[in-house]
Protein backbone atom coordinates (compact mmCIF):
# COMPACT_ATOMS: atom_id res chain seq x y z
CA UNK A 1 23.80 -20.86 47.38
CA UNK A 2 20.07 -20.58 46.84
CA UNK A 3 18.92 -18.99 43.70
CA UNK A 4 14.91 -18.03 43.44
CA UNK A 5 13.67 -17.83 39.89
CA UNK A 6 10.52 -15.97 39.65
CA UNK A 7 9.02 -16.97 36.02
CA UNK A 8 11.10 -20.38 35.89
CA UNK A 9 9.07 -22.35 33.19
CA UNK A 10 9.13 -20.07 30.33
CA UNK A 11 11.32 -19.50 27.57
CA UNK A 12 14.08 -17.79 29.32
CA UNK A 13 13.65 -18.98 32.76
CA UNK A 14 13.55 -23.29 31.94
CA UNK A 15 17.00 -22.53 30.52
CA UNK A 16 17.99 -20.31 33.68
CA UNK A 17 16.92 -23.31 36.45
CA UNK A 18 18.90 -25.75 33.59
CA UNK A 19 21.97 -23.27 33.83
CA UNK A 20 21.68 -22.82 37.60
CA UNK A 21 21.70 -26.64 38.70
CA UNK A 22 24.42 -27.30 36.23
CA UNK A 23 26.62 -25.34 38.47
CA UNK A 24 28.00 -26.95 41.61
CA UNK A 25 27.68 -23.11 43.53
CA UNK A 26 24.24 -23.74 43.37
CA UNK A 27 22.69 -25.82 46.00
CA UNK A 28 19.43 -25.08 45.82
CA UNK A 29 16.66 -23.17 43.35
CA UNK A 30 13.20 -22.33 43.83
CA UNK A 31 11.00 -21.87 40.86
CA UNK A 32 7.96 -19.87 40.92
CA UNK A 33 5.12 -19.96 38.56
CA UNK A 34 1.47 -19.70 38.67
CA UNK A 35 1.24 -23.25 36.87
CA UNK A 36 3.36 -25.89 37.86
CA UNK A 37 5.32 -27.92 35.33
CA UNK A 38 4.77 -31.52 34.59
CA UNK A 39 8.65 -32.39 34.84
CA UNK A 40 10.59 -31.48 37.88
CA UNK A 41 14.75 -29.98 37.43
CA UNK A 42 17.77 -30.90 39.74
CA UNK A 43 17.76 -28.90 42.36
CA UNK A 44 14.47 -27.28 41.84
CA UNK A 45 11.31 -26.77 43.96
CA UNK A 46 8.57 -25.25 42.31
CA UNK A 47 6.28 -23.27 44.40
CA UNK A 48 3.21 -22.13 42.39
CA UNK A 49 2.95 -18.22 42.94
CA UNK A 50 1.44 -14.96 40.61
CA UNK A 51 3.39 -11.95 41.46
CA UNK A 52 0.06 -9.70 41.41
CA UNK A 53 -1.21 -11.60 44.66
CA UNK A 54 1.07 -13.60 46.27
CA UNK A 55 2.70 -13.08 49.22
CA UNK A 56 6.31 -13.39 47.96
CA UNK A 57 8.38 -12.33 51.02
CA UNK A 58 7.59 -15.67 52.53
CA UNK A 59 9.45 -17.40 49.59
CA UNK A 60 12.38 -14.93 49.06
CA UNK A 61 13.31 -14.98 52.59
CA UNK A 62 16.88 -16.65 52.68
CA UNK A 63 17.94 -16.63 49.15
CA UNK A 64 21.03 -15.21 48.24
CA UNK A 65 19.46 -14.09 44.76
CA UNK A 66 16.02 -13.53 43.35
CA UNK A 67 16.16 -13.55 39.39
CA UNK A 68 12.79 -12.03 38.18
CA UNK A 69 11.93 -13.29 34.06
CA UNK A 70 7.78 -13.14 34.83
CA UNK A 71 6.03 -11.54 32.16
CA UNK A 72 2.98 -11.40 30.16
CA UNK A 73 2.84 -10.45 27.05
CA UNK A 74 -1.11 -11.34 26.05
CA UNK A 75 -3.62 -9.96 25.69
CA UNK A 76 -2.41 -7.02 23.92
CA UNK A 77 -6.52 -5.83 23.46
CA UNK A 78 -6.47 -5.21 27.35
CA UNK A 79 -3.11 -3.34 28.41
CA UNK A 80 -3.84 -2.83 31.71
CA UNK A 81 -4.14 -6.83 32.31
CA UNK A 82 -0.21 -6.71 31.34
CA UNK A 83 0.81 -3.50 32.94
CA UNK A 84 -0.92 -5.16 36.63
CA UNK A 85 1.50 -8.23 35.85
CA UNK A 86 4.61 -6.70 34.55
CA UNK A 87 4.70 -3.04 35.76
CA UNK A 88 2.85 -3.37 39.06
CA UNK A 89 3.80 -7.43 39.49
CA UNK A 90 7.91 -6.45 39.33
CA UNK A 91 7.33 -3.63 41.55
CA UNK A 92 5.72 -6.26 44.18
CA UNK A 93 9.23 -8.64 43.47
CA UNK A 94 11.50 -5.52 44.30
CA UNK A 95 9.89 -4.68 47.20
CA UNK A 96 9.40 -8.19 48.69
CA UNK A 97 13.15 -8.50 47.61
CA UNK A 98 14.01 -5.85 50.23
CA UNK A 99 11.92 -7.10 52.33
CA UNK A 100 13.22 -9.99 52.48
CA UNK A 101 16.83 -8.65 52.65
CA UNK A 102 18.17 -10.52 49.71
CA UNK A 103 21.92 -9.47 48.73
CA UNK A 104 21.18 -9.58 44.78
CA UNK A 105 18.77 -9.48 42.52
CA UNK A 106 18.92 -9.88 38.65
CA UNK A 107 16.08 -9.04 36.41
CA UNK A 108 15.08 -9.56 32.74
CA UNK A 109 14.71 -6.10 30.68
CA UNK A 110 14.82 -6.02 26.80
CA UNK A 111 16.42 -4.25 23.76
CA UNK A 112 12.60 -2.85 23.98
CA UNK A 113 13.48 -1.00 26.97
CA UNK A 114 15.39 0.96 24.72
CA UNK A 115 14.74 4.77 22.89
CA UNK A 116 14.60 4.48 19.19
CA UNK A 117 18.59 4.33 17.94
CA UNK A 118 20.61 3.63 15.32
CA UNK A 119 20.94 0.65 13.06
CA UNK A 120 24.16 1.30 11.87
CA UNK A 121 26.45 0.96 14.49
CA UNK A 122 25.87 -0.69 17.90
CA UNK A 123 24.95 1.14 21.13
CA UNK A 124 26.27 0.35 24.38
CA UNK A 125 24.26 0.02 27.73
CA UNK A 126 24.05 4.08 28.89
CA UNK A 127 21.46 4.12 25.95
CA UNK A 128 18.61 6.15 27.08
CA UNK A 129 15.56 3.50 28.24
CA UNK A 130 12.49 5.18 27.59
CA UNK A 131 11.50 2.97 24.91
CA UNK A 132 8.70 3.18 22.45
CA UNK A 133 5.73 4.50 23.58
CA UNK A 134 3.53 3.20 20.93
CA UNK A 135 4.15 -0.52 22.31
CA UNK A 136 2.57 -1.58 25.56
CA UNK A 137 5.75 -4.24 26.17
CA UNK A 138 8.25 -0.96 25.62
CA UNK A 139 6.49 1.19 27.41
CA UNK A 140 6.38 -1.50 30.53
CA UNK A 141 10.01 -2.27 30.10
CA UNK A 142 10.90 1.13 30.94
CA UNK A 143 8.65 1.67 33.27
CA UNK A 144 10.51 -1.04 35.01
CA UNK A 145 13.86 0.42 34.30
CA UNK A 146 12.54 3.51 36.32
CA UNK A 147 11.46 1.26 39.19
CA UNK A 148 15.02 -0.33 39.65
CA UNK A 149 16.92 3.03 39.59
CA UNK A 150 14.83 4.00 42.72
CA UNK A 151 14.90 0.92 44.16
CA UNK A 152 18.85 1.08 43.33
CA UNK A 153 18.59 4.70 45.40
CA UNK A 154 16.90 3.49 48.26
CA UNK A 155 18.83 0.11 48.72
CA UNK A 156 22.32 1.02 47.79
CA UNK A 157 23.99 -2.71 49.24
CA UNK A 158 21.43 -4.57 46.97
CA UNK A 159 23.43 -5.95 43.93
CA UNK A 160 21.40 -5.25 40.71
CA UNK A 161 21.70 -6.69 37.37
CA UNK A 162 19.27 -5.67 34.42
CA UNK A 163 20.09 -8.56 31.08
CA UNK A 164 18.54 -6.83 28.31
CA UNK A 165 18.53 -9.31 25.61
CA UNK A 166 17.64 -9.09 21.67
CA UNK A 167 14.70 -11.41 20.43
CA UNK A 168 15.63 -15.06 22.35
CA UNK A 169 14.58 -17.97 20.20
CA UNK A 170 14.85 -21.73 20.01
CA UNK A 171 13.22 -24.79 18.98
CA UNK A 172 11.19 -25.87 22.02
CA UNK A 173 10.35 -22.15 22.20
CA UNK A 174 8.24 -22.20 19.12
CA UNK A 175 4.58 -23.39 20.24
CA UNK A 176 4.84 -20.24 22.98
CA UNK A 177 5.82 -17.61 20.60
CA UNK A 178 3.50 -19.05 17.63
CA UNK A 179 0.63 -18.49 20.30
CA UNK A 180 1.98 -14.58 21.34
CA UNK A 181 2.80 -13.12 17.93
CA UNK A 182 1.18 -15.22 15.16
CA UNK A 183 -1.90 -16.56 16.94
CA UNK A 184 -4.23 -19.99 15.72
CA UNK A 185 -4.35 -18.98 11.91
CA UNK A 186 -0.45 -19.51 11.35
CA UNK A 187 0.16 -22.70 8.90
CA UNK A 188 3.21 -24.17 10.90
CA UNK A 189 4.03 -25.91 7.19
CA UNK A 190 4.59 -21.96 6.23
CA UNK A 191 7.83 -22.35 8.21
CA UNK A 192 9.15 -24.90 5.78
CA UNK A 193 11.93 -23.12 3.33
CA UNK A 194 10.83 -22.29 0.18
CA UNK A 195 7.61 -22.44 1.23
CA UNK A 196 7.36 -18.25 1.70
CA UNK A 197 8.63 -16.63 -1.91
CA UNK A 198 9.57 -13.29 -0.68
CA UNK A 199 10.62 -11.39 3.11
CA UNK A 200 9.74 -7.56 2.91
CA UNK A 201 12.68 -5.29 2.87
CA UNK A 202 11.49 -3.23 5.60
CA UNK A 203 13.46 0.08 6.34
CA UNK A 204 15.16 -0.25 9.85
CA UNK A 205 14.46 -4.19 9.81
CA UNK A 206 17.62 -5.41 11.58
CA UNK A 207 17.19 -6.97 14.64
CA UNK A 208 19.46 -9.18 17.31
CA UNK A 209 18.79 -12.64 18.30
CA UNK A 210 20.14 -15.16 20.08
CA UNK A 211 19.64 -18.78 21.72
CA UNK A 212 17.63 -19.21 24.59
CA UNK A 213 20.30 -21.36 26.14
CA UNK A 214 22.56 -19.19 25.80
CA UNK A 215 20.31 -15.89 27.45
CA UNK A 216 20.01 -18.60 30.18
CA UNK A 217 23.86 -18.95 30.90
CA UNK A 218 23.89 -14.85 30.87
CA UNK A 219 21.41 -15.03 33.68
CA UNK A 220 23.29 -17.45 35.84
CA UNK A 221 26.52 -15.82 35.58
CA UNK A 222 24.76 -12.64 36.37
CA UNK A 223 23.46 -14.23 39.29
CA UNK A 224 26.45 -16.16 40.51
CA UNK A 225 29.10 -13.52 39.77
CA UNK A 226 29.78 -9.85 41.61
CA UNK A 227 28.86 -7.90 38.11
CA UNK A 228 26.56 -4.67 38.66
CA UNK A 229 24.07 -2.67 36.19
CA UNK A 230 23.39 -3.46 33.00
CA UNK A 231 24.18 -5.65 30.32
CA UNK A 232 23.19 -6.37 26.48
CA UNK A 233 23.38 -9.99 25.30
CA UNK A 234 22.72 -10.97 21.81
CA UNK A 235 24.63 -13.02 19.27
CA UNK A 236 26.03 -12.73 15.84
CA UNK A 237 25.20 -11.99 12.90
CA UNK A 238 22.08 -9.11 12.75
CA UNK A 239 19.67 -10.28 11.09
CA UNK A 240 18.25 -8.16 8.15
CA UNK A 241 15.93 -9.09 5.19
CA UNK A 242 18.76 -10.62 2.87
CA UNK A 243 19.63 -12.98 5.97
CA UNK A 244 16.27 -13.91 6.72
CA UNK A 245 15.60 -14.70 3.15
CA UNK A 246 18.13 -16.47 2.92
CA UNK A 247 17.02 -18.96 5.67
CA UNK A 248 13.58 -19.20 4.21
CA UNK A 249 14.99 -19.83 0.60
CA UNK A 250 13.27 -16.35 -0.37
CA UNK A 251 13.96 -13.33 -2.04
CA UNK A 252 13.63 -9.63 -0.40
CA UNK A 253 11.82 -7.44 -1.96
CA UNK A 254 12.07 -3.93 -0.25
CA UNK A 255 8.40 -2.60 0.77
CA UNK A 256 7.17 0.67 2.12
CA UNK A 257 6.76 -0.51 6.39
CA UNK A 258 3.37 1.72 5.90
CA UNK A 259 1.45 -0.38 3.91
CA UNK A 260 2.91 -3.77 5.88
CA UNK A 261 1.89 -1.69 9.47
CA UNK A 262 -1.76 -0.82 7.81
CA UNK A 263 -2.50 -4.76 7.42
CA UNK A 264 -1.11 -6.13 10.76
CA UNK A 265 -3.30 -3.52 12.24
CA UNK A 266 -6.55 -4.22 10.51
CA UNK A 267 -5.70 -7.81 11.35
CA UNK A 268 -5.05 -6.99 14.72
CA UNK A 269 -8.42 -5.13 14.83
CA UNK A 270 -10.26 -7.66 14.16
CA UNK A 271 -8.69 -10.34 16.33
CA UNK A 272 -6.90 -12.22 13.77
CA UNK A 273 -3.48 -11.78 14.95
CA UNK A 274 -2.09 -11.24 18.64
CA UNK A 275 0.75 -8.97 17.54
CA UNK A 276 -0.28 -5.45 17.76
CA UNK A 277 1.16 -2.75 15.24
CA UNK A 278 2.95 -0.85 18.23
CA UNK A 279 5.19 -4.30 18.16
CA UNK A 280 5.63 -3.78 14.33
CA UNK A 281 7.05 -0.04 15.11
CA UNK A 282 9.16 -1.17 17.86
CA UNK A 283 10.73 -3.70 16.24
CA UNK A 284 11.94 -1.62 13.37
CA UNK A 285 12.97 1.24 15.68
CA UNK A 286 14.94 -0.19 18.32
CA UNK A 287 18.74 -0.25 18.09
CA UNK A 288 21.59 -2.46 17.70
CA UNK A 289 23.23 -3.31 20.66
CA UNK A 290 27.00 -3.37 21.59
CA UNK A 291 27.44 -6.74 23.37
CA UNK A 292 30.71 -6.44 24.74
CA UNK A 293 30.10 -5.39 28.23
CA UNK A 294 28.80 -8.98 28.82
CA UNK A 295 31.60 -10.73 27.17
CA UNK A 296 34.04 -8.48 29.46
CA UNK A 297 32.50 -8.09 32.68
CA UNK A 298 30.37 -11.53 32.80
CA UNK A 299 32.83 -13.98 30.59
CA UNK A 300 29.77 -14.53 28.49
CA UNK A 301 29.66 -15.74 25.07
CA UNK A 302 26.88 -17.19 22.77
CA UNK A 303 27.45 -20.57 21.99
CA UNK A 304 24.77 -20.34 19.21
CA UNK A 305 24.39 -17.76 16.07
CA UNK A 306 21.48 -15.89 15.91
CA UNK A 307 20.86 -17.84 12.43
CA UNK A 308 21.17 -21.08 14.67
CA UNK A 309 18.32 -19.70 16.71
CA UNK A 310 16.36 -18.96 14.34
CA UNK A 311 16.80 -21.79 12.42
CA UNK A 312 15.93 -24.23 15.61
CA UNK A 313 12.70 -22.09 15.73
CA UNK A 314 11.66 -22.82 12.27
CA UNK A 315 12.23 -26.44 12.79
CA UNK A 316 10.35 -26.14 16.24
CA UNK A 317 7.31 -24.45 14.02
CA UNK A 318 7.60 -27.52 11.82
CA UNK A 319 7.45 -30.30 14.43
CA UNK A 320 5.12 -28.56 16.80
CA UNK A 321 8.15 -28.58 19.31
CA UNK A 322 7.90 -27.55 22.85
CA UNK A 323 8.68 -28.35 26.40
CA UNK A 324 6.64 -30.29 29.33
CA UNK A 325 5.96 -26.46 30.95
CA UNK A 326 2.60 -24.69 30.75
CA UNK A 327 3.56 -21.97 28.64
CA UNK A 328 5.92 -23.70 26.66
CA UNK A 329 3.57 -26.99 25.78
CA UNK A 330 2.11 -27.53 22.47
CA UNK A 331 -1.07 -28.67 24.11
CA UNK A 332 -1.46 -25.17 25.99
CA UNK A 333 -3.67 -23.99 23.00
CA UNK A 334 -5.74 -26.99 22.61
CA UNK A 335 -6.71 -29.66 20.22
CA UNK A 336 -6.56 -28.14 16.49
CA UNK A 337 -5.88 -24.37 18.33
CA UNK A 338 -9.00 -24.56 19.75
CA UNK A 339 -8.58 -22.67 22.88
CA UNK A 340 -6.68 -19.91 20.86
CA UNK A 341 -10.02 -19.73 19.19
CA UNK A 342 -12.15 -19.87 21.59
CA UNK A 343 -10.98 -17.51 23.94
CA UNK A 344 -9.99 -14.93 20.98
CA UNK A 345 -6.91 -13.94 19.98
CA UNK A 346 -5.26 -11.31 21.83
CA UNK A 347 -7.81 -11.30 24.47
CA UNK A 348 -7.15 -13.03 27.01
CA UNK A 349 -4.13 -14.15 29.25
């Protein structure tokens, strides 16, 4: 079986190619990226390639399943730079997928995807998608839900699987998402329990996480398997404020979100920060997610807590942890953050 994995060397896909040559179905994968990494996987050939430009049908063209993970997520200052990527970019995979007569394809929504919902009980996957519209990345994950129901209409033998994980974390993750959400002017020692006194009390902060590992193995049994539509993945427990403090040796103290919001977004403003407020909403609105589908219909089970995860990301904030991958490599912001600097936060790809 060849397996095509479109976004290979970022935080999901490295641990998709890992969970793909591990299995002896596989006989062959072929990573695309538009920057090669510096350390090849079994199995893999990486073929450098930006779905915005590239002629993909060329490279999908015998595969018996395309997995799609690209995305960008910076700069959140210019949305139509990420919409051209993710919106128009997965558009370009689908079609080249059909193209290129692949039997399956698998691709990478979110929890974002989602409509605001409850954090009291968990939500299965007939959720409505039309996510936030106040965040660029929710607004582009459902755009792309849209996109695969009519490409789901129009190609009815295509077998499509949407993963819609909750936040994916792990140590060699944590120079990548430093970079995205925190930007240059992040201490890394901050991540050191004890360290932070106090964790806001937010109301609706609850959120699912999980390993990236384990999002990985949900990815290659979704591609190896016969399973159809969608499916949430996330592991125990949710996180809330009295969990989180408790990994950072902190106290919550509950805090109107307002005045929290009204900070990130002068920060945001004025370039100090990459997150943008609409992320701060999103995060607090979307809902918890019933996982069982996955364990039932996939045989998949986290192997990791979300506190693991979590945990494995503080220590990979510590240690200035990463992987030998351009978007994943400590170096990718330069000597003493420089770059991050330099080409101002937020701003640019």
């Amino acid at each position: 079986m060849r397996v095509v994995v479109i976004g290979a060397t970022g935080n999901i896909g490295t641990c998709t190619v890992r969970a793909l040559a591990a299995d002896p179905r596989v006989t062959a994968i072929t990573g695309l990226a538009r920057r090669r990494p510096g350390r090849l996987a079994p199995k893999t050939d990486w073929v450098q390639a930006d779905v915005t430009d590239t002629d993909l049908v060329p490279l999908l063209r015998g595969a018996d399943v395309v997995i799609h993970l690209a995305w960008l997520f910076q700069p959140t200052h210019r949305p139509a730079v990420t919409w051209d990527t993710n919106a128009v970019g997965s558009a370009r995979v689908f079609d080249a997928a059909a193209e290129a007569d692949v039997p399956a394809l698998v691709y990478s929504s979110s929890v974002g995807a989602y409509s605001p919902g409850p954090k009291d009980r968990a939500v299965d996957e007939s959720w409505p998608t039309h996510g936030w519209p106040g965040a660029a990345y929710s607004r582009e994950k459902s755009y792309v839900e849209r996109l695969l129901d009519a490409h789901e209409a129009r190609h009815p033998g295509r077998r499509v699987v949407r993963i819609r994980p909750g936040f994916i974390f792990e140590r060699q993750t944590a120079a990548q998402q430093r970079r995205l959400f925190a930007g240059p002017l992040l201490p890394s020692r901050l991540a050191r329990p004890g360290l932070i006194p106090i964790v806001p009390d937010l109301p609706g902060l609850r959120l699912q996480a999980l390993h990236s590992a384990d999002a990985g193995r949900a990815f290659a049994l979704a591609a190896l398997g016969e399973a159809r539509g969608a499916f949430n993945i996330a592991a125990d427990p949710v996180l809330d404020a009295a969990e989180l403090a408790d990994l950072l040796h902190a106290r919550p103290v509950r805090l109107p979100a307002r005045g929290i919001r009204a900070a990130l977004a002068v920060a945001w403003t004025l370039h100090l920060v990459p997150a943008s407020p609409g992320l701060f909403d999103l995060a607090l609105r979307v809902p918890l997610m019933d996982v069982s589908r996955a364990r039932d219909e996939l045989g998949w089970i986290p192997e990791h807590t979300s506190r693991e995860a979590i945990e494995e990301f503080l220590d990979g904030l510590r240690t200035g942890a990463g992987r030998d991958t351009p978007p994943l490599s400590p170096g990718t912001g330069g000597p003493a953050r420089a770059r991050e600097f330099t080409t101002g936060v937020g701003r640019a790809p």
